[in-house]
PDB file of N, CA and C in Angstrom:
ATOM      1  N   UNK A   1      34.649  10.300   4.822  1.00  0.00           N
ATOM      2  CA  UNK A   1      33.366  10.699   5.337  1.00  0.00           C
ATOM      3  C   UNK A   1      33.559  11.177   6.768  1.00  0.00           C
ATOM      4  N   UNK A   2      32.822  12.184   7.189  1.00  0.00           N
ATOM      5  CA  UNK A   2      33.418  12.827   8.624  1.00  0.00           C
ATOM      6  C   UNK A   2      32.349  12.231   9.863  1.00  0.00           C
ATOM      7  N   UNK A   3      32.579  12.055  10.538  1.00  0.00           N
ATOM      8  CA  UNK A   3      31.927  11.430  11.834  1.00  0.00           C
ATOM      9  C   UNK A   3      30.578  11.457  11.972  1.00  0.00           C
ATOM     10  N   UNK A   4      30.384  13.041  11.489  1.00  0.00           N
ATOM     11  CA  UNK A   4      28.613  13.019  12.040  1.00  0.00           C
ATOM     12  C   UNK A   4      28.062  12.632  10.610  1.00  0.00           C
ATOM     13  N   UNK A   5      28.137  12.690   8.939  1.00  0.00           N
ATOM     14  CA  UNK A   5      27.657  12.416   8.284  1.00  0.00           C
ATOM     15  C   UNK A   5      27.922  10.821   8.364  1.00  0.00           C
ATOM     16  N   UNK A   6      28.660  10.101   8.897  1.00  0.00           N
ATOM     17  CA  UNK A   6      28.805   8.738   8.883  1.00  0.00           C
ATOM     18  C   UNK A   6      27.617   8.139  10.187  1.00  0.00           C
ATOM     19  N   UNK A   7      27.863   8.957  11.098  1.00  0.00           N
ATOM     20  CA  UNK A   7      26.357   8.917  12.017  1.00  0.00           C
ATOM     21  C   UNK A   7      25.402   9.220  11.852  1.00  0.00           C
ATOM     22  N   UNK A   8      25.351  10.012  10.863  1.00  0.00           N
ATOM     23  CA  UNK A   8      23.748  10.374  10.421  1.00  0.00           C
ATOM     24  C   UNK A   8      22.991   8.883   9.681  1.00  0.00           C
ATOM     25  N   UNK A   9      24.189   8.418   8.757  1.00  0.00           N
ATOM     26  CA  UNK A   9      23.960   7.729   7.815  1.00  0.00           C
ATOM     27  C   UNK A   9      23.401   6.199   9.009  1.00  0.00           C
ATOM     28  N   UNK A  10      24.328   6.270   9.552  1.00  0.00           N
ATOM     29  CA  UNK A  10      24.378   4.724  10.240  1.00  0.00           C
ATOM     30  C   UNK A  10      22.474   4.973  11.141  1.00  0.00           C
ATOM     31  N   UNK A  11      22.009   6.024  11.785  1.00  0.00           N
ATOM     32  CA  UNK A  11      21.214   6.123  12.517  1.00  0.00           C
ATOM     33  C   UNK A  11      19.735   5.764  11.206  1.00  0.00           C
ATOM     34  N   UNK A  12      19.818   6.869  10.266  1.00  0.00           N
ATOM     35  CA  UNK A  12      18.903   6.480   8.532  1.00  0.00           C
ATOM     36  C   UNK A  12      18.428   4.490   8.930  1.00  0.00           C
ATOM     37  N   UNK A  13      19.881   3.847   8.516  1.00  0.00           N
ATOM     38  CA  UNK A  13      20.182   2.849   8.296  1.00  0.00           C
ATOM     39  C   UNK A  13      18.939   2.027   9.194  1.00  0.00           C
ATOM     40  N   UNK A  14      19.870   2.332  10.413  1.00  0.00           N
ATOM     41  CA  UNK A  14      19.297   1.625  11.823  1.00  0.00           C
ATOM     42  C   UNK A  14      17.760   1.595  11.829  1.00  0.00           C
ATOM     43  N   UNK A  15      17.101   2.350  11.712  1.00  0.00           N
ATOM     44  CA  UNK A  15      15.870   3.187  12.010  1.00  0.00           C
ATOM     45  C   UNK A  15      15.363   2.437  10.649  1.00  0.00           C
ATOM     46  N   UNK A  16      15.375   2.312   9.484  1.00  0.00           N
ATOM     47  CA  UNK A  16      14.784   1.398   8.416  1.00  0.00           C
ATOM     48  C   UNK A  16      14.497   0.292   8.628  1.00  0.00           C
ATOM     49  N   UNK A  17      15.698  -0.395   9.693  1.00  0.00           N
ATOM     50  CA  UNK A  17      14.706  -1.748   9.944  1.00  0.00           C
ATOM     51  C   UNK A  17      14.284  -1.959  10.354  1.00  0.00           C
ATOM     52  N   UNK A  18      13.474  -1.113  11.441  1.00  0.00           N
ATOM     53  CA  UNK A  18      11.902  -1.303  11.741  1.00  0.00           C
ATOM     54  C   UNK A  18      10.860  -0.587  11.368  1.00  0.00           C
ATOM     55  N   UNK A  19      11.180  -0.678   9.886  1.00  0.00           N
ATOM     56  CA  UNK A  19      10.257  -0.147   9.353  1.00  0.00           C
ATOM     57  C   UNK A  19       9.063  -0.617   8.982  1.00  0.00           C
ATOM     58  N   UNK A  20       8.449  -1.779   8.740  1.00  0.00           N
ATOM     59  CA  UNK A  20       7.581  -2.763   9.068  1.00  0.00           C
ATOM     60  C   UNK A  20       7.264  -3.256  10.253  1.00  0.00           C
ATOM     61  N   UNK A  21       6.425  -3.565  10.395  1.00  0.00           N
ATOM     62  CA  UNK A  21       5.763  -4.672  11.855  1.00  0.00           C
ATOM     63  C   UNK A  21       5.913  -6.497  10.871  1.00  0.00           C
ATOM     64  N   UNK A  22       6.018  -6.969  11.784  1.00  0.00           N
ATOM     65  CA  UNK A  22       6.146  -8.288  11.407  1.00  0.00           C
ATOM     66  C   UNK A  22       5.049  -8.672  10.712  1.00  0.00           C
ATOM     67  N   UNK A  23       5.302  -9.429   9.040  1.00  0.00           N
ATOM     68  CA  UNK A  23       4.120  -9.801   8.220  1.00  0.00           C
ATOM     69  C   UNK A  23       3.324  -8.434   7.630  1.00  0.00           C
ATOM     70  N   UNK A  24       3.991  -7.033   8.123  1.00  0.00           N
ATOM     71  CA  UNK A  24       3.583  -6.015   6.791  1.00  0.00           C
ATOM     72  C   UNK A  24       4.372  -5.753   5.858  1.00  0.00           C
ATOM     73  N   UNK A  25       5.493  -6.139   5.831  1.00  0.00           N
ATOM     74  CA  UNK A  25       6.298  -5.804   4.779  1.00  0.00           C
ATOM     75  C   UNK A  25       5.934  -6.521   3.504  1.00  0.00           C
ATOM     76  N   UNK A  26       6.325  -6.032   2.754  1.00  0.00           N
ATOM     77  CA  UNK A  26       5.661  -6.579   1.169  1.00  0.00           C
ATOM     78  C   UNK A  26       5.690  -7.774   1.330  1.00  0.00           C
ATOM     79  N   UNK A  27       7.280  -8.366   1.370  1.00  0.00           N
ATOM     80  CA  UNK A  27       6.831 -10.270   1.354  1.00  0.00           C
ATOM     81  C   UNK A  27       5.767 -10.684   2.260  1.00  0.00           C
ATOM     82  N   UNK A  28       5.736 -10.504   3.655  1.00  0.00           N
ATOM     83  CA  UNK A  28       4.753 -10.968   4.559  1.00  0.00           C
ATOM     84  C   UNK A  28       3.275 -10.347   3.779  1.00  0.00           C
ATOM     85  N   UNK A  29       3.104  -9.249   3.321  1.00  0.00           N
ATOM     86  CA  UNK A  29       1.919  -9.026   3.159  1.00  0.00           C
ATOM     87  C   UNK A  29       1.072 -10.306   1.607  1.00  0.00           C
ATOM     88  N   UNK A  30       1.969 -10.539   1.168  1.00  0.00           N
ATOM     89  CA  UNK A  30       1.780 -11.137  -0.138  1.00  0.00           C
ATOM     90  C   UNK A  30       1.601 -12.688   0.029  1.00  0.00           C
ATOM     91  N   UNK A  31       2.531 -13.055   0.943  1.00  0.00           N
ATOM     92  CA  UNK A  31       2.427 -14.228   1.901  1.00  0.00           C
ATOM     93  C   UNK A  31       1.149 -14.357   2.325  1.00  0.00           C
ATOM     94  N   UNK A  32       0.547 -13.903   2.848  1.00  0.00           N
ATOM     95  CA  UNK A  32      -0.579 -13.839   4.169  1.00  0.00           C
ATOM     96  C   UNK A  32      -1.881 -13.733   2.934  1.00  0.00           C
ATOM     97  N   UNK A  33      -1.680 -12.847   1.618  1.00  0.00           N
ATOM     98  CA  UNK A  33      -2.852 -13.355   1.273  1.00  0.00           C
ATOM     99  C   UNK A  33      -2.901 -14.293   0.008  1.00  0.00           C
ATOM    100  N   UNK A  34      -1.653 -14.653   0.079  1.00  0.00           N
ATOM    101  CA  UNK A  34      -1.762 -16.041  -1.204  1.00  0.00           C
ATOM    102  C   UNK A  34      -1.665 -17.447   0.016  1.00  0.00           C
ATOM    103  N   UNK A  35      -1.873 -17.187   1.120  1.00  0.00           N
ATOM    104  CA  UNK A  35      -1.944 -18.538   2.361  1.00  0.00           C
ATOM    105  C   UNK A  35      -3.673 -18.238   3.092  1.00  0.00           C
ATOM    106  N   UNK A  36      -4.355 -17.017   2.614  1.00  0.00           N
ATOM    107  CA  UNK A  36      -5.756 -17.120   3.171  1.00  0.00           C
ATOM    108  C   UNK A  36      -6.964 -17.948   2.172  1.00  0.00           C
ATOM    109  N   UNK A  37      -6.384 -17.822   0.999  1.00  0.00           N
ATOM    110  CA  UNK A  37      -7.330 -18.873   0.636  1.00  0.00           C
ATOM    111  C   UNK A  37      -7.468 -20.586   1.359  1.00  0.00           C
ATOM    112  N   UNK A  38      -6.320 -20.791   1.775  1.00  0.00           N
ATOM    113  CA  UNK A  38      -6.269 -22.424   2.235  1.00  0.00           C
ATOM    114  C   UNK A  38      -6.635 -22.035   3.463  1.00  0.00           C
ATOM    115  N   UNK A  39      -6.490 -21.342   4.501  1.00  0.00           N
ATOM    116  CA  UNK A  39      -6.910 -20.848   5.407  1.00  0.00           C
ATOM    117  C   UNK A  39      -8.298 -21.383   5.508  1.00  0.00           C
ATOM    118  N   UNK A  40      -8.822 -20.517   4.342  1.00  0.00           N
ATOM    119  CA  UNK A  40     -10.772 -20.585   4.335  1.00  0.00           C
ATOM    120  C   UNK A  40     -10.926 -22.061   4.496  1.00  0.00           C
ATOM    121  N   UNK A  41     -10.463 -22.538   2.793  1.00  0.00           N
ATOM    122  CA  UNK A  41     -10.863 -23.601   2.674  1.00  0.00           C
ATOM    123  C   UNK A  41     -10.145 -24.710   3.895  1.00  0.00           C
ATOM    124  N   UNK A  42      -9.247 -24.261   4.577  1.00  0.00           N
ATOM    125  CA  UNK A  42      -9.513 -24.947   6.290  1.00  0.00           C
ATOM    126  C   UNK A  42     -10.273 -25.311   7.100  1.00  0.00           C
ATOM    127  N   UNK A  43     -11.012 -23.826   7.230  1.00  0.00           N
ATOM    128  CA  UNK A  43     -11.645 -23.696   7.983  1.00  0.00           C
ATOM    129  C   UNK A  43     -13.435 -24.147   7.233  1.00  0.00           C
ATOM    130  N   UNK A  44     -13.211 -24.096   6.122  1.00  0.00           N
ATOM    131  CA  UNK A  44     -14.717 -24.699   5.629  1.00  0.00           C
ATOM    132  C   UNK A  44     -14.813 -26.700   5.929  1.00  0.00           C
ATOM    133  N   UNK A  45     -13.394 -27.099   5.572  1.00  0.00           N
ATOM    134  CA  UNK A  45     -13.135 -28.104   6.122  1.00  0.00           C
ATOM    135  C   UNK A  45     -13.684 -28.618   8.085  1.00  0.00           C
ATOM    136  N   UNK A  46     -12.870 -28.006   8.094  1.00  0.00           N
ATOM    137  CA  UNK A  46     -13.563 -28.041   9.903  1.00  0.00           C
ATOM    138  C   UNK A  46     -14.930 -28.129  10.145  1.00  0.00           C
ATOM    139  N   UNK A  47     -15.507 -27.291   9.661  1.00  0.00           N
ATOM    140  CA  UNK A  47     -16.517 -26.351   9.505  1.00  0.00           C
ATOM    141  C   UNK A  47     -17.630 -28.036   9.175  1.00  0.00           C
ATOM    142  N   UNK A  48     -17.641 -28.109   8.631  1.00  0.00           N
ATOM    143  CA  UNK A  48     -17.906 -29.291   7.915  1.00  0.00           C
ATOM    144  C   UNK A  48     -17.613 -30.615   8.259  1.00  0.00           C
ATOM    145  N   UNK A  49     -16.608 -31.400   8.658  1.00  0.00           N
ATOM    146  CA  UNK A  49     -16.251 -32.421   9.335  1.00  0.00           C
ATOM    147  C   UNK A  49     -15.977 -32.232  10.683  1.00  0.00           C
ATOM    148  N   UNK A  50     -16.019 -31.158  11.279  1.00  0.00           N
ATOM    149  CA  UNK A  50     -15.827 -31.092  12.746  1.00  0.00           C
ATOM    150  C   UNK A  50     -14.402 -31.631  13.362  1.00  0.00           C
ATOM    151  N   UNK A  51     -13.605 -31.632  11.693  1.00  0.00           N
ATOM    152  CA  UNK A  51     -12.207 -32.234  12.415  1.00  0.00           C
ATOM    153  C   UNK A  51     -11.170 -31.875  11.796  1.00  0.00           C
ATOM    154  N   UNK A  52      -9.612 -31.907  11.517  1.00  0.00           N
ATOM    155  CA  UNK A  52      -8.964 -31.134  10.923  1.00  0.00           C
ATOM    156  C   UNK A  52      -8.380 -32.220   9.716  1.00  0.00           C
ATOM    157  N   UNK A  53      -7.810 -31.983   9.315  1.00  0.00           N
ATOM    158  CA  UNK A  53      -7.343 -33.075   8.049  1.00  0.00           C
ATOM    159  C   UNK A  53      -5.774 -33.412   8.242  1.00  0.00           C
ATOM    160  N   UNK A  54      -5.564 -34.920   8.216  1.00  0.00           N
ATOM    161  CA  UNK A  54      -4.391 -35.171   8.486  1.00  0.00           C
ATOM    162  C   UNK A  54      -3.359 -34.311   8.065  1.00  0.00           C
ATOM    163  N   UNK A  55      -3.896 -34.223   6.599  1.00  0.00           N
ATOM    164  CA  UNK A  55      -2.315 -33.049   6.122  1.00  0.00           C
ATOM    165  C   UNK A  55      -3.374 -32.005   5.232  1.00  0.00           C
ATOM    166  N   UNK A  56      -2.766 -30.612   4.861  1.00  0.00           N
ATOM    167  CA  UNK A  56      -3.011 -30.269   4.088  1.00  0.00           C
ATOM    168  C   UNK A  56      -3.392 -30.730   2.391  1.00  0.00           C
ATOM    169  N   UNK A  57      -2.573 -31.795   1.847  1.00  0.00           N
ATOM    170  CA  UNK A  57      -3.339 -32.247   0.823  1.00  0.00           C
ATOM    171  C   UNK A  57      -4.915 -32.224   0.882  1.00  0.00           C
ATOM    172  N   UNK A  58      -5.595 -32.654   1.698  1.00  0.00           N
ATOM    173  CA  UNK A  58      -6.661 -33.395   1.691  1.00  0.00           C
ATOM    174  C   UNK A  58      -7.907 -32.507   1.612  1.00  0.00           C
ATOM    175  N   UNK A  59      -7.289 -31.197   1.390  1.00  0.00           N
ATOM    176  CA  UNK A  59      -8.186 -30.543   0.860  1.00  0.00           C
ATOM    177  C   UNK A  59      -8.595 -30.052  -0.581  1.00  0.00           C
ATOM    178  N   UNK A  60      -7.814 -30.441  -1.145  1.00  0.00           N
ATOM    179  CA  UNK A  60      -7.712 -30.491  -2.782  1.00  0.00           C
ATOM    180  C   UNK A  60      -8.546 -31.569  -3.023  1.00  0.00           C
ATOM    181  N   UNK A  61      -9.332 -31.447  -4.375  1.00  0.00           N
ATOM    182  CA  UNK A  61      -9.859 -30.398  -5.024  1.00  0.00           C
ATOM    183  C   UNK A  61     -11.360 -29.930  -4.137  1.00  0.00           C
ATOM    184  N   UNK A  62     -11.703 -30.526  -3.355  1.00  0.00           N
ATOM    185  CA  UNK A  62     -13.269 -30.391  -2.602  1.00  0.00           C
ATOM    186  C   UNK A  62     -13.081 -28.656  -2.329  1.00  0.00           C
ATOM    187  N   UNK A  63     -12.220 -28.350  -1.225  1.00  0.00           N
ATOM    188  CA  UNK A  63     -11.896 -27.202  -0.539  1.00  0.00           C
ATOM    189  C   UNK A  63     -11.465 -25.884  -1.529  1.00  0.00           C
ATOM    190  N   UNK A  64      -9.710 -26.485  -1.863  1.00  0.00           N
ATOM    191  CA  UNK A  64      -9.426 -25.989  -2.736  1.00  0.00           C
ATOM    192  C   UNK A  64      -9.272 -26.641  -4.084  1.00  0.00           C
ATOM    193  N   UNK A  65      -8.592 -25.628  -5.234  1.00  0.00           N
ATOM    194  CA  UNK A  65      -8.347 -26.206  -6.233  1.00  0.00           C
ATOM    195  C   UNK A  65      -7.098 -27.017  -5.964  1.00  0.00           C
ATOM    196  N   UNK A  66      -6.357 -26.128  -5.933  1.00  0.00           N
ATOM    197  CA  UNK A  66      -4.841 -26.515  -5.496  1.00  0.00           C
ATOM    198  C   UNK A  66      -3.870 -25.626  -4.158  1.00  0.00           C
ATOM    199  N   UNK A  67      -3.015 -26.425  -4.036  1.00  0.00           N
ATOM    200  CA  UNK A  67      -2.484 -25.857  -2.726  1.00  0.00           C
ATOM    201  C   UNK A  67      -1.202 -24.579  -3.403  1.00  0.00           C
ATOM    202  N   UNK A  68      -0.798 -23.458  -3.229  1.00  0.00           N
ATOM    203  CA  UNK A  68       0.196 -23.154  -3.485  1.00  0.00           C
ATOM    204  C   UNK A  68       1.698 -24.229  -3.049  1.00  0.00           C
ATOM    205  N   UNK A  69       2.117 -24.541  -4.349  1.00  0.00           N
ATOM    206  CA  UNK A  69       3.604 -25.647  -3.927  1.00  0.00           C
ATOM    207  C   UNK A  69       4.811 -24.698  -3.394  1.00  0.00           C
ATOM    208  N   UNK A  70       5.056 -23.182  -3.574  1.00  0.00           N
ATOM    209  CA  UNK A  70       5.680 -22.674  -3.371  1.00  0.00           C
ATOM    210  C   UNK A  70       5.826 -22.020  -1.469  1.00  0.00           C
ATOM    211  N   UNK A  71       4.644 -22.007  -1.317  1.00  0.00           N
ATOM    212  CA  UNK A  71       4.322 -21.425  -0.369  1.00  0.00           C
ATOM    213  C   UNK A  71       4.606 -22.399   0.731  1.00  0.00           C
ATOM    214  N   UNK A  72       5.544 -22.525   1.511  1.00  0.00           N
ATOM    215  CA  UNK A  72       5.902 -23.990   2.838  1.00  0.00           C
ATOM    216  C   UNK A  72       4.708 -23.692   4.186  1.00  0.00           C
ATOM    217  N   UNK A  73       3.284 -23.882   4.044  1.00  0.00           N
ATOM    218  CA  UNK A  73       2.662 -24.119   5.146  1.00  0.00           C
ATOM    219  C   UNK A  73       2.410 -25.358   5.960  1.00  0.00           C
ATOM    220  N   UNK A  74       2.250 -25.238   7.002  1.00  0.00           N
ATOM    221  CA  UNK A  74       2.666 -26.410   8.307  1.00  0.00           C
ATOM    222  C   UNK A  74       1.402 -26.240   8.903  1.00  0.00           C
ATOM    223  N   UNK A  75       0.175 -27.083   9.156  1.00  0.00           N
ATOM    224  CA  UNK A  75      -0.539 -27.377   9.819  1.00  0.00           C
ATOM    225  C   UNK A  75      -0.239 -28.151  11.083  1.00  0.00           C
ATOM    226  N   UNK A  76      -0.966 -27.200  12.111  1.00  0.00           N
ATOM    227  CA  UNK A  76      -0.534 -27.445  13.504  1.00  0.00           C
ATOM    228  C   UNK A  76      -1.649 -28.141  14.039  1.00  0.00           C
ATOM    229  N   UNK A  77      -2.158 -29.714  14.020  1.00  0.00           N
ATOM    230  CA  UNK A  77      -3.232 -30.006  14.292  1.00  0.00           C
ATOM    231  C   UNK A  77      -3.270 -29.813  16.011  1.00  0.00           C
ATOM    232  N   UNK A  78      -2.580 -30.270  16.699  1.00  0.00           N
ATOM    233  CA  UNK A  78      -2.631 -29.800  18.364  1.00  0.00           C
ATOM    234  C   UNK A  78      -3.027 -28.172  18.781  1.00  0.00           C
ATOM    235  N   UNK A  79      -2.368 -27.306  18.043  1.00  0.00           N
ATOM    236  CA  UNK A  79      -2.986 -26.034  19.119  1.00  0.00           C
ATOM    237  C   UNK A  79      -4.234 -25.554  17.590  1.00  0.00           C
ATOM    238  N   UNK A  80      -4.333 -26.435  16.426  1.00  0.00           N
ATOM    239  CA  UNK A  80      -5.511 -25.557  15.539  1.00  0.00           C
ATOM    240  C   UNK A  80      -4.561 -24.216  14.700  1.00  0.00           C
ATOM    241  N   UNK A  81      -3.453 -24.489  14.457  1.00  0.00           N
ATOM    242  CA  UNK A  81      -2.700 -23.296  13.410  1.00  0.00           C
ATOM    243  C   UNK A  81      -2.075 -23.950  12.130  1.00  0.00           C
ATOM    244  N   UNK A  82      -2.236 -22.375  11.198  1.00  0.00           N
ATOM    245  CA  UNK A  82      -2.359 -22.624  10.391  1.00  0.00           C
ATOM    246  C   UNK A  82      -0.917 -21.770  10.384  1.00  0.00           C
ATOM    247  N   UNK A  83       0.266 -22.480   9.855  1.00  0.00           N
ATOM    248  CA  UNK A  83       1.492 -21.022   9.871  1.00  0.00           C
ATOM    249  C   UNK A  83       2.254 -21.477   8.650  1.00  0.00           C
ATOM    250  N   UNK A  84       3.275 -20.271   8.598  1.00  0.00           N
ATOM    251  CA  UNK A  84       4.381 -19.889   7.680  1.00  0.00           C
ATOM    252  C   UNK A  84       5.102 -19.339   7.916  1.00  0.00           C
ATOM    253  N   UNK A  85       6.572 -19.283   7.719  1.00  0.00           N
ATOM    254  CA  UNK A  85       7.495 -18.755   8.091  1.00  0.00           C
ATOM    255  C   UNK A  85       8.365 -18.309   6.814  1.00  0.00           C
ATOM    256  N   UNK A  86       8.630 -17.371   6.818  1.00  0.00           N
ATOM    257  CA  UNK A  86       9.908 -16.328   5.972  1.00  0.00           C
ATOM    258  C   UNK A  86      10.859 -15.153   6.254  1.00  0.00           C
ATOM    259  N   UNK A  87      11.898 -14.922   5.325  1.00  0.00           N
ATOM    260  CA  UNK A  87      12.738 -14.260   5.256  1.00  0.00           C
ATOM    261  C   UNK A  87      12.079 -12.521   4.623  1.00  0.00           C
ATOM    262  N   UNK A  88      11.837 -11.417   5.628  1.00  0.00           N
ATOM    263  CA  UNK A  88      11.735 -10.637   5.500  1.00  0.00           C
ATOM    264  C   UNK A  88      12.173  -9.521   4.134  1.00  0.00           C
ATOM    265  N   UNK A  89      11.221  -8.900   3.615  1.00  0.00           N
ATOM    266  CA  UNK A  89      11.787  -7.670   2.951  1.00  0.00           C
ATOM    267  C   UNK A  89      12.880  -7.002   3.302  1.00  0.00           C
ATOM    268  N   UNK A  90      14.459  -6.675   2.689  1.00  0.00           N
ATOM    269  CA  UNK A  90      15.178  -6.104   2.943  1.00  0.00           C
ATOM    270  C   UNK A  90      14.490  -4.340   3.181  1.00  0.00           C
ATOM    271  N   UNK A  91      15.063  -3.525   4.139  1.00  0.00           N
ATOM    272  CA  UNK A  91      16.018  -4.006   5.071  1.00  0.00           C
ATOM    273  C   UNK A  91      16.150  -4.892   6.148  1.00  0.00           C
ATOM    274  N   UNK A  92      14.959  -5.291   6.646  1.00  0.00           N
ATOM    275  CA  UNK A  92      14.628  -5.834   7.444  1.00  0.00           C
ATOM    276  C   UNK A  92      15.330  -7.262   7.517  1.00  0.00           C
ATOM    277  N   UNK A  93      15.694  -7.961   8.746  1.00  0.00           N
ATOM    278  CA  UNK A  93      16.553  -9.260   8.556  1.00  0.00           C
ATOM    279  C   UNK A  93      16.035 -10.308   9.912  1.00  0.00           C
ATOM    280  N   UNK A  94      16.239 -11.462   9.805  1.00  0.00           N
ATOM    281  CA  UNK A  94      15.626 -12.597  10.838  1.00  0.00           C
ATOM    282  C   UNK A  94      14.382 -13.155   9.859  1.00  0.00           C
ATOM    283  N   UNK A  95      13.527 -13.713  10.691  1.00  0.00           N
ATOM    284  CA  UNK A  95      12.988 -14.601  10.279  1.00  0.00           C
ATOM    285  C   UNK A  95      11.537 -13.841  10.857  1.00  0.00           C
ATOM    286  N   UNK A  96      10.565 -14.040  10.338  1.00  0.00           N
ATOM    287  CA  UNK A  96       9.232 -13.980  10.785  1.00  0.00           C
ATOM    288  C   UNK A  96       8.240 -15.132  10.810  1.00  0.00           C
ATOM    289  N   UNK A  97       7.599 -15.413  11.165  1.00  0.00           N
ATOM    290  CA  UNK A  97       6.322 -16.220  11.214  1.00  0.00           C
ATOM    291  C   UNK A  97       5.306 -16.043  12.042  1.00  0.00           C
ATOM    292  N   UNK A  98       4.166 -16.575  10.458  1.00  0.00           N
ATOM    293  CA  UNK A  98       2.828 -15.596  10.365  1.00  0.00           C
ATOM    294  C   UNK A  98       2.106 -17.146  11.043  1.00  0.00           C
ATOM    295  N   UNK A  99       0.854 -17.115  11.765  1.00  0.00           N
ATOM    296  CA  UNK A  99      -0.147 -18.149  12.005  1.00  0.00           C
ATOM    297  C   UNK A  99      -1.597 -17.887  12.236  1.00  0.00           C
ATOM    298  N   UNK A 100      -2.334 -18.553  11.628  1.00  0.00           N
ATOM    299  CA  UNK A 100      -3.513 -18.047  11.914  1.00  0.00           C
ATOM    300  C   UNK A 100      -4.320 -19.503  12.570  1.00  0.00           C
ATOM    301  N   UNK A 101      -5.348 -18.944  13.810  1.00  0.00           N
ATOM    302  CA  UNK A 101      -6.105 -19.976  14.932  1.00  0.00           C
ATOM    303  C   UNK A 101      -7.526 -20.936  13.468  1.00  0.00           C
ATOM    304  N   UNK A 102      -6.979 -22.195  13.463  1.00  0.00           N
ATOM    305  CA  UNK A 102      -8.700 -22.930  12.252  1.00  0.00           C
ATOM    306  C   UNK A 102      -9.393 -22.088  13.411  1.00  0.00           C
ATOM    307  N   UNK A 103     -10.315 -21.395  12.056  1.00  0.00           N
ATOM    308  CA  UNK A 103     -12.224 -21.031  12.514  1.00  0.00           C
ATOM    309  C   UNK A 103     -12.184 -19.032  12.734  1.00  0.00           C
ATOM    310  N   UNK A 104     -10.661 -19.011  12.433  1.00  0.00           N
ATOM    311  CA  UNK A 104     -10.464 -17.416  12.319  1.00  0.00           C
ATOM    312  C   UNK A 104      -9.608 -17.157  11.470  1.00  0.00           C
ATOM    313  N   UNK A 105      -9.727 -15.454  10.229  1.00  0.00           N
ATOM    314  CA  UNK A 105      -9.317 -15.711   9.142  1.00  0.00           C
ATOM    315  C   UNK A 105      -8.346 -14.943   9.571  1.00  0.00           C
ATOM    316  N   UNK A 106      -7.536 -13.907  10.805  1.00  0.00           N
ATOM    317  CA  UNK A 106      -7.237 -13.500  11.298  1.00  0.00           C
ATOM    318  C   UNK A 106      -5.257 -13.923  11.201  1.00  0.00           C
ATOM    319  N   UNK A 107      -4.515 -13.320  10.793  1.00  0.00           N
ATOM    320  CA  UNK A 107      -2.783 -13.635  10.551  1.00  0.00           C
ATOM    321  C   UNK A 107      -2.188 -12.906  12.153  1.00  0.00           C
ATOM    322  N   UNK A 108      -1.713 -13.731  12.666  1.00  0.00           N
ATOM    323  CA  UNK A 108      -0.625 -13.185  13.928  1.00  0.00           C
ATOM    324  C   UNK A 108       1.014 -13.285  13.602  1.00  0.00           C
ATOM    325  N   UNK A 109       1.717 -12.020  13.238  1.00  0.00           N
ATOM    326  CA  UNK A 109       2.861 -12.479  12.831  1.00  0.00           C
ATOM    327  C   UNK A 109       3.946 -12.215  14.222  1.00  0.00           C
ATOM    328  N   UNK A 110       5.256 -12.826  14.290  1.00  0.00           N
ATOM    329  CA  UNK A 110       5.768 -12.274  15.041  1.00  0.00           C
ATOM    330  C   UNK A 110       7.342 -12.826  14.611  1.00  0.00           C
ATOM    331  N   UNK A 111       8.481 -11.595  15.227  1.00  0.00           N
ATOM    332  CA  UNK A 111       9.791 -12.097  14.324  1.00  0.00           C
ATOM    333  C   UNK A 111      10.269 -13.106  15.806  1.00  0.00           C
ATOM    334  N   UNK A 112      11.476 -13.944  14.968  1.00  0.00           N
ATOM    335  CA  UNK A 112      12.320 -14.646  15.633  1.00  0.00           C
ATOM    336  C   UNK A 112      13.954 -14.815  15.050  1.00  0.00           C
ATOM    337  N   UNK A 113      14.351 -15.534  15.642  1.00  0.00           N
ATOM    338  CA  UNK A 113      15.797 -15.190  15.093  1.00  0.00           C
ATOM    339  C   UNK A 113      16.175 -16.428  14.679  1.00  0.00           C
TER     340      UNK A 113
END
């Protein structure tokens, strides 16, 4: 392969992985809305007891039906977040994590390494 078609290729390459913003790429996008239903029913929780719930269980079945088991969300009772963290759509590589503020239905994603 001669220099500049091997540079063309490598620049293609380069330039694909930012091809998403953090949490639009298919996984993040699919993420964010199979984690807004518990979200709600979070925030209807709150909403309602004026307080947050020790763990996520404790919203089953009142809130929700069931929690997605697949899905690893972490309730942040100190700052009020609701987050998740994953492994990006190829090409894309690192880690992302998505969080949303109880009382807004609103996803903030941002990558990390």
């Amino acid at each position: 392969m001669s220099p500049r078609v091997f540079a063309c290729v490598a620049s293609i390459l380069l330039c694909s992985c930012a091809l998403w913003l953090p949490g639009e790429d298919p996984k993040g996008a699919e993420l964010k809305t199979r984690a807004t239903p518990v979200l709600i029913a979070l925030n209807r929780f709150h909403q309602e007891t004026r307080t947050l719930p020790g763990s996520l269980s404790e919203l089953a079945p009142r809130y929700i039906q069931m929690l997605p088991a697949e899905l690893l969300l972490r309730l942040d009772t100190k700052n009020e977040l609701l987050i998740f963290t994953y492994s990006p759509t190829w090409p894309q590589a690192g880690k992302i994590s998505c969080s949303a503020h109880i009382g807004l239905q609103e996803w903030n994603c941002g990558t990390y390494i």
